[in-house]
PDB file of N, CA and C in Angstrom:
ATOM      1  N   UNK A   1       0.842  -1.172   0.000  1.00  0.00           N
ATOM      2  CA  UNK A   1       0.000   0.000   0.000  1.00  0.00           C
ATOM      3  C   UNK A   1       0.891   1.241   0.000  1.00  0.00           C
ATOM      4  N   UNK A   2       0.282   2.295  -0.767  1.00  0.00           N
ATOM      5  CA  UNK A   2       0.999   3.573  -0.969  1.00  0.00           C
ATOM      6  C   UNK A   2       0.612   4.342  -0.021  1.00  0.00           C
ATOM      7  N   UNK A   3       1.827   5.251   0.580  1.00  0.00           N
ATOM      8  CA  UNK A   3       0.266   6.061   2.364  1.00  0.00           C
ATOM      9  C   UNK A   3       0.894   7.465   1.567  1.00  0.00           C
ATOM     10  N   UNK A   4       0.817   8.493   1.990  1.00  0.00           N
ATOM     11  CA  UNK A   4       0.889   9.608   1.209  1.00  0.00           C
ATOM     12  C   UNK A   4       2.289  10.462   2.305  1.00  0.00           C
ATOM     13  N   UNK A   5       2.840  11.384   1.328  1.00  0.00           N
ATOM     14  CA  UNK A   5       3.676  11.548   1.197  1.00  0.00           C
ATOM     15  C   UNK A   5       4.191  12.298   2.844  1.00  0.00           C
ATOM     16  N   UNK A   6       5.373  12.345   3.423  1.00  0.00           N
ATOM     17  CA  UNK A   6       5.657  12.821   4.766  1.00  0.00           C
ATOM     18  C   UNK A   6       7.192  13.302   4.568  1.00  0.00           C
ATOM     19  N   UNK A   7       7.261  14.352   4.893  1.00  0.00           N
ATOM     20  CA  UNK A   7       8.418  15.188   4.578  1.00  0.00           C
ATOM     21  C   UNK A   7       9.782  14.323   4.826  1.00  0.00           C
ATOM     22  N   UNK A   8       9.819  13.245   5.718  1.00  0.00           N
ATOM     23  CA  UNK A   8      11.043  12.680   5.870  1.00  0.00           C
ATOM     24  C   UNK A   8      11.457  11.697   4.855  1.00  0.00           C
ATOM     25  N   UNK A   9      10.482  11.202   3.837  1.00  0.00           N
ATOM     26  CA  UNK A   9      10.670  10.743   2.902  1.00  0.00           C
ATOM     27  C   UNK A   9      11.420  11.510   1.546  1.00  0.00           C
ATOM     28  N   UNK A  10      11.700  12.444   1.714  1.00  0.00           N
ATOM     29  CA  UNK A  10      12.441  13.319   0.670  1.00  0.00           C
ATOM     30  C   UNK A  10      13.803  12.686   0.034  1.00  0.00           C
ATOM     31  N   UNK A  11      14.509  12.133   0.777  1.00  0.00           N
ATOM     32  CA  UNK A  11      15.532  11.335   0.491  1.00  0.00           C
ATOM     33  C   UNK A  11      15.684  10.088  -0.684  1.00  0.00           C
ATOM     34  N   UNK A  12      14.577   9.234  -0.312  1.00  0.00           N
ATOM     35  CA  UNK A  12      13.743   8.150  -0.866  1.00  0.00           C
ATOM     36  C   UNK A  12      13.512   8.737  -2.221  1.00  0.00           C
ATOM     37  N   UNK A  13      12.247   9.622  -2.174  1.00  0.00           N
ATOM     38  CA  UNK A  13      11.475   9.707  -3.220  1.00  0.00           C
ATOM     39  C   UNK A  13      12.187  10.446  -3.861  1.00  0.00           C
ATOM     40  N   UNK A  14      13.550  11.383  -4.053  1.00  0.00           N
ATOM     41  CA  UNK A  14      14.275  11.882  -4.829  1.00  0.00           C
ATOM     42  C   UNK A  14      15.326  10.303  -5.453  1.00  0.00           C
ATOM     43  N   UNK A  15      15.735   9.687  -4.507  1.00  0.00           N
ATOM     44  CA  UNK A  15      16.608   8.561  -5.242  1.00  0.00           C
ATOM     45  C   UNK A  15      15.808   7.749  -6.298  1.00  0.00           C
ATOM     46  N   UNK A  16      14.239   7.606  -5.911  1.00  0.00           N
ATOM     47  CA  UNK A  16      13.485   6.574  -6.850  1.00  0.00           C
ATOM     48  C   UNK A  16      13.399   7.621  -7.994  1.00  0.00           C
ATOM     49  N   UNK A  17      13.172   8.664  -7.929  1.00  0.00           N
ATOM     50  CA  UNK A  17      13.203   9.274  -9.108  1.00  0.00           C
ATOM     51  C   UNK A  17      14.432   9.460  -9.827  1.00  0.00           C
ATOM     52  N   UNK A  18      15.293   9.421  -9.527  1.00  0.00           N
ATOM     53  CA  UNK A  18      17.201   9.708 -10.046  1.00  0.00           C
ATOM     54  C   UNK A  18      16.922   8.407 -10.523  1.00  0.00           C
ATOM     55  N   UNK A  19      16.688   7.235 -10.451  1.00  0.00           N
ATOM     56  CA  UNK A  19      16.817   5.665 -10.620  1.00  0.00           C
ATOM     57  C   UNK A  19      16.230   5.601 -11.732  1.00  0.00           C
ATOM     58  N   UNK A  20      14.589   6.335 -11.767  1.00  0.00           N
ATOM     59  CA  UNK A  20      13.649   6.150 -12.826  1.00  0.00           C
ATOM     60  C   UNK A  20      14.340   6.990 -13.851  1.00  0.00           C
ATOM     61  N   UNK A  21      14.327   8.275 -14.164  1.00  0.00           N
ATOM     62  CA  UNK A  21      14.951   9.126 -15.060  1.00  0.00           C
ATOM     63  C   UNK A  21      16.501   8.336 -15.656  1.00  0.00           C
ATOM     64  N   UNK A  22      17.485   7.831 -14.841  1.00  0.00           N
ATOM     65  CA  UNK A  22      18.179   7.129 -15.595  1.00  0.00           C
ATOM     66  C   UNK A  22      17.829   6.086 -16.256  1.00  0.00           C
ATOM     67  N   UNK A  23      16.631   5.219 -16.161  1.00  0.00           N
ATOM     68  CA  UNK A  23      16.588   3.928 -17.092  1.00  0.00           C
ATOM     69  C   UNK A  23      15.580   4.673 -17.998  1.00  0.00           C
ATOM     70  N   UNK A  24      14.498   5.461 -17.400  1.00  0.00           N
ATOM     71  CA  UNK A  24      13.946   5.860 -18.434  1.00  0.00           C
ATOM     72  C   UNK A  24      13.802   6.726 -20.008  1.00  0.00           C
ATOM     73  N   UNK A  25      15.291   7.597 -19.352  1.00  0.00           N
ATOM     74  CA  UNK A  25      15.515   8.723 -20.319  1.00  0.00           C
ATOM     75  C   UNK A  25      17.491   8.795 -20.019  1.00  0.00           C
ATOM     76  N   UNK A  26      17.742   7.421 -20.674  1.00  0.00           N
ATOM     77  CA  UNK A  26      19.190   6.916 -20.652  1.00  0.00           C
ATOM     78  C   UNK A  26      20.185   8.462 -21.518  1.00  0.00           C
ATOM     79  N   UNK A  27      19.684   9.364 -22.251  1.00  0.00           N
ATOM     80  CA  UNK A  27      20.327  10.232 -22.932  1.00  0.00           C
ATOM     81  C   UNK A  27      20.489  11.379 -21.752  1.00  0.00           C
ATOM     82  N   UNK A  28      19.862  11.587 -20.712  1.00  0.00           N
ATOM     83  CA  UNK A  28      19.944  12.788 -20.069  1.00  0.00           C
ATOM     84  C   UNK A  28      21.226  12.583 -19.749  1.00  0.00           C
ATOM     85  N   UNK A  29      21.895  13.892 -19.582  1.00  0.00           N
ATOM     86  CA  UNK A  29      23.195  14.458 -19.085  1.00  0.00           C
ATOM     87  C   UNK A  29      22.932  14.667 -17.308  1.00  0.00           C
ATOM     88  N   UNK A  30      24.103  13.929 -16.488  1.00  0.00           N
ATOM     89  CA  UNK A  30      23.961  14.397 -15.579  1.00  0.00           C
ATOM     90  C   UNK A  30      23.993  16.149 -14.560  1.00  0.00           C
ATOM     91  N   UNK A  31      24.734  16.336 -15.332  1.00  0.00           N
ATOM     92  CA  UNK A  31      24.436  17.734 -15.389  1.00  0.00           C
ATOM     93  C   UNK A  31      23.163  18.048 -15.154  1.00  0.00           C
ATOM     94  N   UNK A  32      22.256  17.660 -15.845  1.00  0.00           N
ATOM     95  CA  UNK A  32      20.940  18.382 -16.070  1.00  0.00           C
ATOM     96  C   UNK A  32      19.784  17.716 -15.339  1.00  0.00           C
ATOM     97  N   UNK A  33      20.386  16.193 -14.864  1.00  0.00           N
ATOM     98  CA  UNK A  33      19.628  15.938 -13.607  1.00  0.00           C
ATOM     99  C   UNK A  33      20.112  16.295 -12.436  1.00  0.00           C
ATOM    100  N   UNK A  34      21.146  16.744 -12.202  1.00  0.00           N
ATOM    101  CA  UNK A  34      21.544  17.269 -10.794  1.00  0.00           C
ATOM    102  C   UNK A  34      20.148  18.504 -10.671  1.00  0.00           C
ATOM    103  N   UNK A  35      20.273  19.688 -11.885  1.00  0.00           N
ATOM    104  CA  UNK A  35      19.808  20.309 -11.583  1.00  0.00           C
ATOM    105  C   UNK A  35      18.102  20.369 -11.965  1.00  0.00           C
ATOM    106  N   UNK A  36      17.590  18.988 -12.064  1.00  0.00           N
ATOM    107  CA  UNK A  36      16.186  18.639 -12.064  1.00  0.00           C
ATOM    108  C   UNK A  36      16.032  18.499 -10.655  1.00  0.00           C
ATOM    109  N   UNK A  37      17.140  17.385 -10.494  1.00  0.00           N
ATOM    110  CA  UNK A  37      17.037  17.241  -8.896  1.00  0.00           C
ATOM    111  C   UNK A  37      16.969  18.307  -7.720  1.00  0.00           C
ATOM    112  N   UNK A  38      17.533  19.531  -8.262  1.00  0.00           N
ATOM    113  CA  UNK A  38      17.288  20.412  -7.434  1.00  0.00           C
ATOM    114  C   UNK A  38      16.052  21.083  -7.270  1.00  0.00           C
ATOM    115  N   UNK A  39      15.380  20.846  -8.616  1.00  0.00           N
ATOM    116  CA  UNK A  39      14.567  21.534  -8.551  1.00  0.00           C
ATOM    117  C   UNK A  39      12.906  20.678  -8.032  1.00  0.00           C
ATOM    118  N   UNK A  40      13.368  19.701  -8.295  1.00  0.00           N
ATOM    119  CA  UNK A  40      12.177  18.320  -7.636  1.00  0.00           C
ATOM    120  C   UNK A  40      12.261  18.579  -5.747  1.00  0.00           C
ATOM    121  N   UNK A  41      13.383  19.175  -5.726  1.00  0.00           N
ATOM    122  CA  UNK A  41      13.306  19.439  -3.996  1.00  0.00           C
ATOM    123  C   UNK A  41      13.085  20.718  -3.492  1.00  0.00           C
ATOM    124  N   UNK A  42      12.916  21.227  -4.271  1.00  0.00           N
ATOM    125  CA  UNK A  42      12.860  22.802  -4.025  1.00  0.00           C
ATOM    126  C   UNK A  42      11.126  23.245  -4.780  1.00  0.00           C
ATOM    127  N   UNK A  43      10.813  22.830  -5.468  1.00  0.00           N
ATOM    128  CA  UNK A  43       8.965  23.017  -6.269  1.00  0.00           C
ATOM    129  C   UNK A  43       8.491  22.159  -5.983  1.00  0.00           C
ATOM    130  N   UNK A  44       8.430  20.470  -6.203  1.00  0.00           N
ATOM    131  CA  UNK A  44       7.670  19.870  -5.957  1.00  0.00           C
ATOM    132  C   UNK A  44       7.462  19.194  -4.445  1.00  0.00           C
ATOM    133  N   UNK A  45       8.159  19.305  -3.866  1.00  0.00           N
ATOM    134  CA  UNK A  45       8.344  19.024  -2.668  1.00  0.00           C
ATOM    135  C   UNK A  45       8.496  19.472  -1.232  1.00  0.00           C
TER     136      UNK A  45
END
Protein backbone atom coordinates (compact mmCIF):
# COMPACT_ATOMS: atom_id res chain seq x y z
CA UNK A 1 0.00 0.00 0.00
CA UNK A 2 1.00 3.57 -0.97
CA UNK A 3 0.27 6.06 2.36
CA UNK A 4 0.89 9.61 1.21
CA UNK A 5 3.68 11.55 1.20
CA UNK A 6 5.66 12.82 4.77
CA UNK A 7 8.42 15.19 4.58
CA UNK A 8 11.04 12.68 5.87
CA UNK A 9 10.67 10.74 2.90
CA UNK A 10 12.44 13.32 0.67
CA UNK A 11 15.53 11.34 0.49
CA UNK A 12 13.74 8.15 -0.87
CA UNK A 13 11.48 9.71 -3.22
CA UNK A 14 14.28 11.88 -4.83
CA UNK A 15 16.61 8.56 -5.24
CA UNK A 16 13.48 6.57 -6.85
CA UNK A 17 13.20 9.27 -9.11
CA UNK A 18 17.20 9.71 -10.05
CA UNK A 19 16.82 5.67 -10.62
CA UNK A 20 13.65 6.15 -12.83
CA UNK A 21 14.95 9.13 -15.06
CA UNK A 22 18.18 7.13 -15.60
CA UNK A 23 16.59 3.93 -17.09
CA UNK A 24 13.95 5.86 -18.43
CA UNK A 25 15.52 8.72 -20.32
CA UNK A 26 19.19 6.92 -20.65
CA UNK A 27 20.33 10.23 -22.93
CA UNK A 28 19.94 12.79 -20.07
CA UNK A 29 23.20 14.46 -19.09
CA UNK A 30 23.96 14.40 -15.58
CA UNK A 31 24.44 17.73 -15.39
CA UNK A 32 20.94 18.38 -16.07
CA UNK A 33 19.63 15.94 -13.61
CA UNK A 34 21.54 17.27 -10.79
CA UNK A 35 19.81 20.31 -11.58
CA UNK A 36 16.19 18.64 -12.06
CA UNK A 37 17.04 17.24 -8.90
CA UNK A 38 17.29 20.41 -7.43
CA UNK A 39 14.57 21.53 -8.55
CA UNK A 40 12.18 18.32 -7.64
CA UNK A 41 13.31 19.44 -4.00
CA UNK A 42 12.86 22.80 -4.02
CA UNK A 43 8.97 23.02 -6.27
CA UNK A 44 7.67 19.87 -5.96
CA UNK A 45 8.34 19.02 -2.67
Amino acid sequence: MIRDYEPGDEGEVVAVWRRASAVGHPFLEEEFLEREEQALRDVYL
